[in-house]
Protein backbone atom coordinates (compact mmCIF):
# COMPACT_ATOMS: atom_id res chain seq x y z
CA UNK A 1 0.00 0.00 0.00
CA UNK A 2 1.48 3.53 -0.69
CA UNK A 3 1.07 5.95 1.47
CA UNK A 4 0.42 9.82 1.27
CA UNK A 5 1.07 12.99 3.07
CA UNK A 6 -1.84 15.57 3.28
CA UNK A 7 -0.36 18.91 1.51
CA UNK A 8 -2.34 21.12 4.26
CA UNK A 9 -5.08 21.72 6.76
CA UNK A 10 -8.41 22.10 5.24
CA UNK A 11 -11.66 23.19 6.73
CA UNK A 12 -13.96 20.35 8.09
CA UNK A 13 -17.52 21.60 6.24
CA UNK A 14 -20.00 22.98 8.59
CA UNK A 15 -23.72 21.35 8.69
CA UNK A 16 -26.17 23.18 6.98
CA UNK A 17 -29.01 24.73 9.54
CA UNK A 18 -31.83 23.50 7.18
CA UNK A 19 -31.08 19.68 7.79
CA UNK A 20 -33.12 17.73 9.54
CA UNK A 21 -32.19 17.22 13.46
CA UNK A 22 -30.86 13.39 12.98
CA UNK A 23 -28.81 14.62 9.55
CA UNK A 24 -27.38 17.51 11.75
CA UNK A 25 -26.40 14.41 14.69
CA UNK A 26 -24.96 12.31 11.88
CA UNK A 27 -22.43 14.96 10.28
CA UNK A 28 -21.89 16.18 13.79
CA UNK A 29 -20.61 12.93 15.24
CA UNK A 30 -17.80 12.41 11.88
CA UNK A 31 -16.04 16.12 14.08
CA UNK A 32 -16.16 14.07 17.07
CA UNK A 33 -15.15 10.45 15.78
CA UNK A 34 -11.62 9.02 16.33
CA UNK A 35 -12.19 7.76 13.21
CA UNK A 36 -12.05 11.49 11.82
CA UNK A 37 -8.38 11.70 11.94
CA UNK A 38 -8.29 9.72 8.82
CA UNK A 39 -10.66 11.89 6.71
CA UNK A 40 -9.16 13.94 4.04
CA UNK A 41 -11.06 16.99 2.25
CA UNK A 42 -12.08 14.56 -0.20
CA UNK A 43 -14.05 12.35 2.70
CA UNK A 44 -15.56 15.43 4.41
CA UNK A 45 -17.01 16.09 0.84
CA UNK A 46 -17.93 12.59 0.66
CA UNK A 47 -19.56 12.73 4.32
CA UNK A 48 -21.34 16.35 3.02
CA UNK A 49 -22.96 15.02 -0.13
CA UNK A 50 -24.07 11.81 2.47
CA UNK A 51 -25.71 14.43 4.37
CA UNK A 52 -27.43 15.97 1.85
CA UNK A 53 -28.73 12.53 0.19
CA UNK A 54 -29.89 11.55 3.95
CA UNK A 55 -32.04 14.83 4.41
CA UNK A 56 -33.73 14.89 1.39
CA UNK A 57 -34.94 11.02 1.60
CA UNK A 58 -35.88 12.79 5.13
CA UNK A 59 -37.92 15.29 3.85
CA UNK A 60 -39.48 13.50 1.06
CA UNK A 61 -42.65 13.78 2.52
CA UNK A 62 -43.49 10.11 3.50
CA UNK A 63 -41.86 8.38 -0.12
CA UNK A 64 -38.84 7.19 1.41
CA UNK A 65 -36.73 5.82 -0.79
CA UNK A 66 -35.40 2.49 0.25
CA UNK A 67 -32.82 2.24 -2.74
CA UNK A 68 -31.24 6.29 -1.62
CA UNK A 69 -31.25 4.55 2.29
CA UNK A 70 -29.31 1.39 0.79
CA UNK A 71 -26.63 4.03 -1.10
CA UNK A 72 -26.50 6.20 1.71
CA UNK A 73 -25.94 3.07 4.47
CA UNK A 74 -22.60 1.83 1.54
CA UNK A 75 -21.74 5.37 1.68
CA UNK A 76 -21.29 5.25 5.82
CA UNK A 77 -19.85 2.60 5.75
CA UNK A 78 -17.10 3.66 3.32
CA UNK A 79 -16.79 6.70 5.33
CA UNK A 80 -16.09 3.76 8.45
CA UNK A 81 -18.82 5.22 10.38
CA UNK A 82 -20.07 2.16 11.60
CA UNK A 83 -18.85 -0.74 13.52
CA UNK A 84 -19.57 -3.37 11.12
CA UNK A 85 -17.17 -1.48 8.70
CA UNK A 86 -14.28 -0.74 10.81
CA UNK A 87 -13.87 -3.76 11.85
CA UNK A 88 -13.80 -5.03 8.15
CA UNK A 89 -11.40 -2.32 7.60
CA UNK A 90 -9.46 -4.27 10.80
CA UNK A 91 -9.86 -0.29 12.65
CA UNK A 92 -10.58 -0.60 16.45
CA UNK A 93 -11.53 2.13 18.15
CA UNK A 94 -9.98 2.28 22.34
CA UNK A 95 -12.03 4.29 24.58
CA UNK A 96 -10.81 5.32 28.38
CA UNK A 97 -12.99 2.53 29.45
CA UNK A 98 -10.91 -0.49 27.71
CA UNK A 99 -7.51 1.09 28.99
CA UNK A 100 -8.98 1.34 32.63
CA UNK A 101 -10.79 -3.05 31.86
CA UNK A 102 -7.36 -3.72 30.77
CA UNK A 103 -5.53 -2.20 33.65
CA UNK A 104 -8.04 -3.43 36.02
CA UNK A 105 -7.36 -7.69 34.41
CA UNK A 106 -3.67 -6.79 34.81
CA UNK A 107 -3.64 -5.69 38.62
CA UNK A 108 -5.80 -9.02 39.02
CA UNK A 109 -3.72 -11.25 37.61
CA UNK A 110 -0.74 -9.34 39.50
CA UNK A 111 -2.62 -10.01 42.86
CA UNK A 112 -3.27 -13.51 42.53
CA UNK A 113 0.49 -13.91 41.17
CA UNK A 114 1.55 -12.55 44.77
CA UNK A 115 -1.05 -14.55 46.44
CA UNK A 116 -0.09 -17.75 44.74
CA UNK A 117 3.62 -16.69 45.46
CA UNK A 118 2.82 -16.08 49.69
CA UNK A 119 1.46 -19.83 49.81
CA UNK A 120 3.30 -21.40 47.64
């Protein structure tokens, strides 16, 4: 795989007040993600046009269209916004949480190590 350096920082795209609320939640999570330090401009544009293809199925006025939710559910998921797709894309994401579970296994297995040690 080659890799690439980004040439610059580029603005992240703000949401557009006009969205519906959950469009507005979706694009507003991507700022948040870890997964956002991998985005390029190219993906924020991606994530944008997702956006805008999500609101307007939203405010078709009750003629959802399944076949726009399918394309804009592969679009997520190319954007790794889901689960499911990171871990296809082998991406884990660590939260405090898992760093304190982990520490909290280690000093476990470090107590009964002493333990066994005393009465053995």
């Amino acid at each position: 795989m080659d890799s690439l350096s980004r040439a610059e920082d580029f603005p992240i795209p703000e949401e557009d007040e006009n969205w519906e609320s959950i469009t507005k939640f979706w694009f507003n999570s991507l700022k948040v993600s870890a997964i956002r330090q991998y985005y390029d401009s190219t993906d924020w544009a991606t994530a944008l046009y997702v956006a805008e293809a999500m609101d307007r199925n939203l405010k078709s006025g009750g003629k959802f269209s399944g076949q726009l939710f399918a394309s804009v559910m592969t679009a997520m998921d190319n954007l790794l916004t889901t689960e499911g797709a990171r871990r296809r894309a082998r991406i884990e994401i660590e939260t405090a949480n898992d760093t304190h579970e982990e520490e909290d296994a280690s000093n476990v297995v470090d107590l009964r190590k002493r333990a066994q040690g005393e009465s053995g």
